[in-house]
PDB file of N, CA and C in Angstrom:
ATOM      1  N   UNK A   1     -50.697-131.211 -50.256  1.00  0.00           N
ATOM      2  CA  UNK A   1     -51.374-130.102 -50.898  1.00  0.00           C
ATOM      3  C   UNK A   1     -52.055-130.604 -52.152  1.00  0.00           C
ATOM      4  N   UNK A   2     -52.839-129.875 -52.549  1.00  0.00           N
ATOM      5  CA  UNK A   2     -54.439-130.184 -53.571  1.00  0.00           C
ATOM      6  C   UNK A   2     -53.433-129.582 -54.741  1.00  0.00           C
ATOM      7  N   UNK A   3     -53.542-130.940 -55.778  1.00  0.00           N
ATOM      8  CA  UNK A   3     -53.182-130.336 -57.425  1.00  0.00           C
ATOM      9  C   UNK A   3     -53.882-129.629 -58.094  1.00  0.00           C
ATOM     10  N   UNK A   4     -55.353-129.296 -57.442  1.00  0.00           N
ATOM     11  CA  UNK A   4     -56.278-128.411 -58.419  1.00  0.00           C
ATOM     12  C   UNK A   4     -55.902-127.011 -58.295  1.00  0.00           C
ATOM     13  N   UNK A   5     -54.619-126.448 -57.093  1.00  0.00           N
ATOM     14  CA  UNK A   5     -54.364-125.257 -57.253  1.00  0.00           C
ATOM     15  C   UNK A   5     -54.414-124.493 -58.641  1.00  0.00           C
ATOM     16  N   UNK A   6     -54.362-123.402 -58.875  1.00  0.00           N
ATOM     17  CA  UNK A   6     -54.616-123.064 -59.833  1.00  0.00           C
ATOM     18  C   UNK A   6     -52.675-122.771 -60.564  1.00  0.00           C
ATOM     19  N   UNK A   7     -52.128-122.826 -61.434  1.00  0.00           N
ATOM     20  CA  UNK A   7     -51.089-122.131 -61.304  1.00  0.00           C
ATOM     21  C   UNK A   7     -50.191-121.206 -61.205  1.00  0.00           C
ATOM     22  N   UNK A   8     -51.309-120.255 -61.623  1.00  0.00           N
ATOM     23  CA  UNK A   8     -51.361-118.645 -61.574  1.00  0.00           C
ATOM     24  C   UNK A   8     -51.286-118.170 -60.108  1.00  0.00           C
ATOM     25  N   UNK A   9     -50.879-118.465 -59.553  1.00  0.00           N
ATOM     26  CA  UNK A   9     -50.824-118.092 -58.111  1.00  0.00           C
ATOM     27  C   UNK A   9     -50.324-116.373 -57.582  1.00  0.00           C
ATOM     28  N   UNK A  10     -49.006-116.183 -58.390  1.00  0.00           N
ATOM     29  CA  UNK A  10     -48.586-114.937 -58.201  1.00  0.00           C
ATOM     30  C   UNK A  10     -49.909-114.067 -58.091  1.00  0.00           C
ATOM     31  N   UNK A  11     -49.829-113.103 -57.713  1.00  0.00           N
ATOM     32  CA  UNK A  11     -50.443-111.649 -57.616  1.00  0.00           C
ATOM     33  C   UNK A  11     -49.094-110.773 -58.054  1.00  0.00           C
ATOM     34  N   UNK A  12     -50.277-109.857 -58.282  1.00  0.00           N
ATOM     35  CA  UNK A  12     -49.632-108.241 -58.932  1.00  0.00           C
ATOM     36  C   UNK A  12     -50.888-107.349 -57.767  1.00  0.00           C
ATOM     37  N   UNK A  13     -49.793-106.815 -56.878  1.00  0.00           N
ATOM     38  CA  UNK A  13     -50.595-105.888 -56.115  1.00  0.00           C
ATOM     39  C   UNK A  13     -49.975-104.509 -56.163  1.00  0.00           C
ATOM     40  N   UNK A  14     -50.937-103.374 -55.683  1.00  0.00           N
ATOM     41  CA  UNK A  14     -50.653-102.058 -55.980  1.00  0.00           C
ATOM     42  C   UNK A  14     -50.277-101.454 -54.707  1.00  0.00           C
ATOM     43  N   UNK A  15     -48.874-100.533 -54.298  1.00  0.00           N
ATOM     44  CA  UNK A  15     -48.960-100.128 -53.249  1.00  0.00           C
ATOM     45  C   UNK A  15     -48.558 -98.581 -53.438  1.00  0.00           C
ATOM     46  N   UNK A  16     -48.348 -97.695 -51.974  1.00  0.00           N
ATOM     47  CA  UNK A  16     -47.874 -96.398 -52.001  1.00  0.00           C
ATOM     48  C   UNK A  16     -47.471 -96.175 -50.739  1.00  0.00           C
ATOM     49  N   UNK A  17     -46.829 -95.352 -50.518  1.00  0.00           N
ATOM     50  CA  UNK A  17     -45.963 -94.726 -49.074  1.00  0.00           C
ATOM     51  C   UNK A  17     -46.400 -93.309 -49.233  1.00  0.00           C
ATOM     52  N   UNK A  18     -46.700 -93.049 -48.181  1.00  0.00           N
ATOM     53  CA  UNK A  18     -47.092 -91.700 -47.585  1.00  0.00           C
ATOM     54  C   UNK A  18     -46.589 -90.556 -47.869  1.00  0.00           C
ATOM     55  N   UNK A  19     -45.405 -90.751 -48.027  1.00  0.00           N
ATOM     56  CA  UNK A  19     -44.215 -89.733 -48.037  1.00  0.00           C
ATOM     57  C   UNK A  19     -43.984 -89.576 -49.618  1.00  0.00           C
ATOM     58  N   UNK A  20     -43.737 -90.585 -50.614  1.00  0.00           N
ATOM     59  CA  UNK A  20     -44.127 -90.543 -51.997  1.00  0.00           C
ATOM     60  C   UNK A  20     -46.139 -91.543 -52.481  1.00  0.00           C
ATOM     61  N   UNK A  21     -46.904 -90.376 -52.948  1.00  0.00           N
ATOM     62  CA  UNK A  21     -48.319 -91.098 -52.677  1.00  0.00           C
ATOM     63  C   UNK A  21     -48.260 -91.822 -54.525  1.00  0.00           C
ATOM     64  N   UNK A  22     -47.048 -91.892 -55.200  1.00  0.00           N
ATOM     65  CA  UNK A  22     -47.214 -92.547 -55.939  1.00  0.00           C
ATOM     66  C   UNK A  22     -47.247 -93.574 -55.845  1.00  0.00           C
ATOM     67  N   UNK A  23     -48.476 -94.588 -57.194  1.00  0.00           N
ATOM     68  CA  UNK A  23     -47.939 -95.808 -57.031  1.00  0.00           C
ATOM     69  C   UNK A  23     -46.985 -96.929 -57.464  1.00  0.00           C
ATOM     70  N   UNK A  24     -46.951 -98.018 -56.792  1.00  0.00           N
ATOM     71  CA  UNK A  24     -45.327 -99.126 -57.735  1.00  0.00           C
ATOM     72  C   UNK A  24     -46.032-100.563 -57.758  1.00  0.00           C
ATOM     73  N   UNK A  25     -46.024-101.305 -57.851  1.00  0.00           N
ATOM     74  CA  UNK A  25     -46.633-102.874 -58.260  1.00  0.00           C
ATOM     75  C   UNK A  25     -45.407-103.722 -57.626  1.00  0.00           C
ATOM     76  N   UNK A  26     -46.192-104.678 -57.107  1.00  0.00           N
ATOM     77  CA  UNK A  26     -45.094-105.971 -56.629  1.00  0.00           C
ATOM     78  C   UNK A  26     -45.856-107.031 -56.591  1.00  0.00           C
ATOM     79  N   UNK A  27     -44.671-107.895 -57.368  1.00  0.00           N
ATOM     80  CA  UNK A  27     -45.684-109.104 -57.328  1.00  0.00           C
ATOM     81  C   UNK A  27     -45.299-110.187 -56.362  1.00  0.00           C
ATOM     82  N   UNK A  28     -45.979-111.089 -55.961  1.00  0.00           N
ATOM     83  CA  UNK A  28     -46.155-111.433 -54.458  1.00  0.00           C
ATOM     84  C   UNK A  28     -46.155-113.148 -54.801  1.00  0.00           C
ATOM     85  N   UNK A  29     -45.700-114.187 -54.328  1.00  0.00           N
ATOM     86  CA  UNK A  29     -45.807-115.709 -55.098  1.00  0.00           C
ATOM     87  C   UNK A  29     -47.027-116.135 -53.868  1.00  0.00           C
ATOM     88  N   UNK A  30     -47.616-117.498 -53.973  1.00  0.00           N
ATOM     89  CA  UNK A  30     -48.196-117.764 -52.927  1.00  0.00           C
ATOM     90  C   UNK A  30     -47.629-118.101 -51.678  1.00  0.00           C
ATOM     91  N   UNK A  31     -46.338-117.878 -51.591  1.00  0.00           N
ATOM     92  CA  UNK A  31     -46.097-117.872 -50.191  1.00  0.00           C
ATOM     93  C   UNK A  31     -46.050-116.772 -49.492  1.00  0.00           C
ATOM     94  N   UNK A  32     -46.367-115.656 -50.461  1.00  0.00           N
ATOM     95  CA  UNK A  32     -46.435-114.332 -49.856  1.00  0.00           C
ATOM     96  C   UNK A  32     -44.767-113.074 -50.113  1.00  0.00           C
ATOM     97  N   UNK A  33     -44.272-114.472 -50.534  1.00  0.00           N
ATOM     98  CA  UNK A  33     -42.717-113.641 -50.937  1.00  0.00           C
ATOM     99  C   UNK A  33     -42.823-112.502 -51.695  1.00  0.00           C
ATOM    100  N   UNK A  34     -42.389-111.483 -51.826  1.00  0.00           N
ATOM    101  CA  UNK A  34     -41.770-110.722 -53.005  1.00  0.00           C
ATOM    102  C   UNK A  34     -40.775-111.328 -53.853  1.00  0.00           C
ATOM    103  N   UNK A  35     -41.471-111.455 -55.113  1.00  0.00           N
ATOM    104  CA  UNK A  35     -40.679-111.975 -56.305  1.00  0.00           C
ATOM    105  C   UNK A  35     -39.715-110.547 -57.027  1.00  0.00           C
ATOM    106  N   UNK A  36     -40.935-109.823 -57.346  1.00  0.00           N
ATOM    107  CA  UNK A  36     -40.147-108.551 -57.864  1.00  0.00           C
ATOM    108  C   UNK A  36     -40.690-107.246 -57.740  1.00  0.00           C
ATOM    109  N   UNK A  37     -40.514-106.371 -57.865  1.00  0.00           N
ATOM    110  CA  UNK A  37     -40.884-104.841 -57.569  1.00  0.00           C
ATOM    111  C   UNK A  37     -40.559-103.786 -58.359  1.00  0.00           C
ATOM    112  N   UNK A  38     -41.754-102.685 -58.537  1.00  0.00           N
ATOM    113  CA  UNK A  38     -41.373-101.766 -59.642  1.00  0.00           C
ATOM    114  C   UNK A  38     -40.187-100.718 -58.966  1.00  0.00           C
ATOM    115  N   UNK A  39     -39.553 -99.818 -60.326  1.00  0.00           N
ATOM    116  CA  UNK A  39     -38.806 -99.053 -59.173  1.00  0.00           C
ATOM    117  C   UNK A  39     -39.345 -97.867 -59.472  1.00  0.00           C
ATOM    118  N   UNK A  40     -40.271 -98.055 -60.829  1.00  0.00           N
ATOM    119  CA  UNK A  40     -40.928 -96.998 -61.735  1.00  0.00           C
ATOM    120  C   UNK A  40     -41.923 -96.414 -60.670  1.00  0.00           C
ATOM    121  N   UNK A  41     -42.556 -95.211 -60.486  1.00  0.00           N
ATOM    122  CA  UNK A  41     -43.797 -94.872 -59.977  1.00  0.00           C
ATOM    123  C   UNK A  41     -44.498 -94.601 -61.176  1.00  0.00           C
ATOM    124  N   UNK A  42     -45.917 -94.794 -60.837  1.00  0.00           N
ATOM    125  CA  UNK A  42     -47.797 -94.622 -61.502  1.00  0.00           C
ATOM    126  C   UNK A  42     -48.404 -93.457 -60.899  1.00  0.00           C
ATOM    127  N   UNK A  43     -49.310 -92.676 -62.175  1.00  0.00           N
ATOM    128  CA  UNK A  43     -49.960 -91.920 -60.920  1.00  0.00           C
ATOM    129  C   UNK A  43     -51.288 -92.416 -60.790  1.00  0.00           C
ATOM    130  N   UNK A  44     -51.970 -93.674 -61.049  1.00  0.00           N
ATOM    131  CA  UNK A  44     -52.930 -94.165 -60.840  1.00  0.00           C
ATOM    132  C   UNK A  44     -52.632 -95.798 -60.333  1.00  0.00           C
ATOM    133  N   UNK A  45     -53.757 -96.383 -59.397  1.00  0.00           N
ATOM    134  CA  UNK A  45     -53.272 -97.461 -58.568  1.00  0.00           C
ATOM    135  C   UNK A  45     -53.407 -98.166 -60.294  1.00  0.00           C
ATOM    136  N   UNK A  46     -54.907 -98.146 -61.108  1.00  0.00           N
ATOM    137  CA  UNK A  46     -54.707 -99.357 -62.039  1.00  0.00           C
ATOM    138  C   UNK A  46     -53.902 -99.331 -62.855  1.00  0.00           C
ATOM    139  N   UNK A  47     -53.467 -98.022 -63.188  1.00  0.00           N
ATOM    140  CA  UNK A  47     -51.587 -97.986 -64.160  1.00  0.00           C
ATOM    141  C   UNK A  47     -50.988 -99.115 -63.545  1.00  0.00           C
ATOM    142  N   UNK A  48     -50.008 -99.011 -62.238  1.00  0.00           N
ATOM    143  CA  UNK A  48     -49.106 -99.693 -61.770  1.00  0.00           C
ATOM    144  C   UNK A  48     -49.962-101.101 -61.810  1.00  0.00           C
ATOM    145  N   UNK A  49     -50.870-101.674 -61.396  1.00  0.00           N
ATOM    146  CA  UNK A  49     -51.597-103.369 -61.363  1.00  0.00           C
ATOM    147  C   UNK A  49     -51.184-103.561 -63.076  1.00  0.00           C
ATOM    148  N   UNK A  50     -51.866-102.398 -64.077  1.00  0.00           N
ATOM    149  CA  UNK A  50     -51.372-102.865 -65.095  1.00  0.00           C
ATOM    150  C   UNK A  50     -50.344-103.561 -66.111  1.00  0.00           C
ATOM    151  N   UNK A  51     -49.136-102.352 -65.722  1.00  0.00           N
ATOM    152  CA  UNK A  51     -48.013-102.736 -65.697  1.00  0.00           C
ATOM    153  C   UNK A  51     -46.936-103.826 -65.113  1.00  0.00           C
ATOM    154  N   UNK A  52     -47.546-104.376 -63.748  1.00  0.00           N
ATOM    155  CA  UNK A  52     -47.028-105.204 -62.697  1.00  0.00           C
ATOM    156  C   UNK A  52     -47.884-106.394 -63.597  1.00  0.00           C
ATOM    157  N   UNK A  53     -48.733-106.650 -63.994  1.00  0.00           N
ATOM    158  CA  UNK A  53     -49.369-108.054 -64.714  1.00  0.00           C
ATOM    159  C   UNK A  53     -48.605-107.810 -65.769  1.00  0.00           C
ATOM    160  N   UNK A  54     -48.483-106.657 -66.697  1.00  0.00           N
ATOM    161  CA  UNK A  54     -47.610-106.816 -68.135  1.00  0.00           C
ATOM    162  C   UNK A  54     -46.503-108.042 -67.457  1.00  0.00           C
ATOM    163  N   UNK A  55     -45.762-107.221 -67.228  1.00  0.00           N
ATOM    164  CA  UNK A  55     -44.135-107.952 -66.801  1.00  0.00           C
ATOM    165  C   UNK A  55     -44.355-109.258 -65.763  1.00  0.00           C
ATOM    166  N   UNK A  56     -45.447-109.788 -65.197  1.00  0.00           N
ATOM    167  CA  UNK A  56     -45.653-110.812 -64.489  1.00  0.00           C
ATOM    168  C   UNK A  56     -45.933-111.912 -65.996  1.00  0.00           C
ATOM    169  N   UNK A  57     -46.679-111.222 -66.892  1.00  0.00           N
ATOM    170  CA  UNK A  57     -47.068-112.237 -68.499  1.00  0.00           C
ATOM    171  C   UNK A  57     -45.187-112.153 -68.909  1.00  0.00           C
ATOM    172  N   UNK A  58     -44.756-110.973 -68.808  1.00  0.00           N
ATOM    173  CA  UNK A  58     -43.242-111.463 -69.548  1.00  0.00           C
ATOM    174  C   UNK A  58     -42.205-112.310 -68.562  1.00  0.00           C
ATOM    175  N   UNK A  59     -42.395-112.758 -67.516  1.00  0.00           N
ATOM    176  CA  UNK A  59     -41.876-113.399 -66.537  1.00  0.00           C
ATOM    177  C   UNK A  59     -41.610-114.983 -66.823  1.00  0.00           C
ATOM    178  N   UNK A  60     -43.028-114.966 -67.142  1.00  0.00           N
ATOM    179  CA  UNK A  60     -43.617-116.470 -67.515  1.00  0.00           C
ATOM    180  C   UNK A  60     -43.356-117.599 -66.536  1.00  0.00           C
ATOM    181  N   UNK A  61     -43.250-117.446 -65.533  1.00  0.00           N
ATOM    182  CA  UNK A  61     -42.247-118.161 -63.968  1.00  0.00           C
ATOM    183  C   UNK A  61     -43.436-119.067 -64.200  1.00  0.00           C
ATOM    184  N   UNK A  62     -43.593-120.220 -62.943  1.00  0.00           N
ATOM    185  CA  UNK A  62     -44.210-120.808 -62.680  1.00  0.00           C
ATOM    186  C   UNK A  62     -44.165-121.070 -61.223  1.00  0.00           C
ATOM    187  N   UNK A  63     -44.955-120.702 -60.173  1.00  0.00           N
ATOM    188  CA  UNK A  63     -44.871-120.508 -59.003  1.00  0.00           C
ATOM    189  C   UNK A  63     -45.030-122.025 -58.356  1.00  0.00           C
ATOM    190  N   UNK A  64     -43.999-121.970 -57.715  1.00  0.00           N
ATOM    191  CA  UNK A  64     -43.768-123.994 -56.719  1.00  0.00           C
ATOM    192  C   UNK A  64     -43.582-123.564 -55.454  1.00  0.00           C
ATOM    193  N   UNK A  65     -43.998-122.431 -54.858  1.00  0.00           N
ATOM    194  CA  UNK A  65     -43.749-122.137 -53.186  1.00  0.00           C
ATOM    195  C   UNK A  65     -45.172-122.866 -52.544  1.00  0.00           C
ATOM    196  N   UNK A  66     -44.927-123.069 -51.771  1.00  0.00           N
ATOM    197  CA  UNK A  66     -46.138-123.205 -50.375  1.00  0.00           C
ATOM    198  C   UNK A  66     -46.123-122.010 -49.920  1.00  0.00           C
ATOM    199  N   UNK A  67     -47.071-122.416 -49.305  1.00  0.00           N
ATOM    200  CA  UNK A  67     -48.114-120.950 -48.598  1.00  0.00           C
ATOM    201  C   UNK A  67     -47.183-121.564 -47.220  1.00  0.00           C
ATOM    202  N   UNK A  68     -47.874-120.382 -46.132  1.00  0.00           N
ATOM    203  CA  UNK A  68     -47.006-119.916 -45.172  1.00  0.00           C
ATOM    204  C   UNK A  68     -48.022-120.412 -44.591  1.00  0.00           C
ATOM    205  N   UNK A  69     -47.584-121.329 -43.566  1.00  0.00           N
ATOM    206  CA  UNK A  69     -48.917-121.756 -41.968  1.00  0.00           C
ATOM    207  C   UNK A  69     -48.738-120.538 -41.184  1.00  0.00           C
ATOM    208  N   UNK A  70     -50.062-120.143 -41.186  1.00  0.00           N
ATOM    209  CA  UNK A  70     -50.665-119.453 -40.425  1.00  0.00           C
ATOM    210  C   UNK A  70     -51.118-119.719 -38.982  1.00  0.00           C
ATOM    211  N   UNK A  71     -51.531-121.348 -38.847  1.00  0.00           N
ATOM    212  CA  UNK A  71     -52.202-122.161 -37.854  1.00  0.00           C
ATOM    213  C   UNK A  71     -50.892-122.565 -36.758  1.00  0.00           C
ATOM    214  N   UNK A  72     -51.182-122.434 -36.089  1.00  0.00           N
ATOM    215  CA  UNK A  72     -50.412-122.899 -35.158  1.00  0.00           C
ATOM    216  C   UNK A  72     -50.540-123.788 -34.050  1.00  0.00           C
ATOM    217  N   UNK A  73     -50.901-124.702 -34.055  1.00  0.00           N
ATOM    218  CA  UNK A  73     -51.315-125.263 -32.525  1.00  0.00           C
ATOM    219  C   UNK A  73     -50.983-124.669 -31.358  1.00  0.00           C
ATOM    220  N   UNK A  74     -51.990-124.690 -30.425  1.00  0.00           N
ATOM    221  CA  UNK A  74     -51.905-124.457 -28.558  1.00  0.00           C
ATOM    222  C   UNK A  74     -52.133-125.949 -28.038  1.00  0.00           C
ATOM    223  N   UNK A  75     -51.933-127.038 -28.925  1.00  0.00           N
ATOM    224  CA  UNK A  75     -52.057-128.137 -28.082  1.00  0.00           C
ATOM    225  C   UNK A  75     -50.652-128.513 -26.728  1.00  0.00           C
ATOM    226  N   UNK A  76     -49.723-127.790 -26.988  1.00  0.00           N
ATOM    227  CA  UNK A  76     -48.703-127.567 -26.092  1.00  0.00           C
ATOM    228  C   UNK A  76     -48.954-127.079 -24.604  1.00  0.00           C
ATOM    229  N   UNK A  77     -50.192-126.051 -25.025  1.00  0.00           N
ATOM    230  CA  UNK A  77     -50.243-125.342 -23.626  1.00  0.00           C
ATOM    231  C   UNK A  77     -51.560-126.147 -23.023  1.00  0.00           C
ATOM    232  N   UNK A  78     -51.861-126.640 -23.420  1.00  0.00           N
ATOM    233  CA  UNK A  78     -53.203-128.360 -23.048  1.00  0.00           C
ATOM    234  C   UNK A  78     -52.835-128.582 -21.143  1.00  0.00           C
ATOM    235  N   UNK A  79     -51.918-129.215 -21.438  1.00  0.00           N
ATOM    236  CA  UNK A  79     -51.345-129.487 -20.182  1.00  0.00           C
ATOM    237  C   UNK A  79     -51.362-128.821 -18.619  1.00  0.00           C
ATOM    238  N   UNK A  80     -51.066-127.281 -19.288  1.00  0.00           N
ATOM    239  CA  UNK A  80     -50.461-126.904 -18.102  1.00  0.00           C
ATOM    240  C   UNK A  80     -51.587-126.935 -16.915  1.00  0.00           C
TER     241      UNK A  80
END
């Protein structure tokens, strides 16, 4: 993997459920994990992004995951 990644990798994304249309923030590492999650609800999506970057700056982590392969080879099924 390329050292020019950036290191900021985490995201702070905004979500909601149907059933409660408030929103909550979770922030996500580059492997796609959930690191952490609000338990607070927003009633606006950029409240919660807001708040989810506050506490991602008080975190101060430094993200060392790999990303998740997506790719998969079919060179297996070549053969048949």
């Amino acid at each position: 993997m390329s050292n020019d990644r950036r290191e900021s990798t985490m995201q702070v994304i905004a979500f909601s459920n149907p059933r409660q249309p408030h929103w909550r923030w979770r922030i996500v590492n580059y492997a796609g994990e959930v690191v952490e999650e609000s338990s607070e609800t927003f009633g606006t999506i950029a409240s919660a992004v807001a708040q989810g970057t506050k506490r991602l700056v008080q975190m101060n982590v430094v993200d060392n995951s790999q990303p998740v392969r997506t790719f998969r080879s079919t060179a297996h099924l070549r053969g048949r």
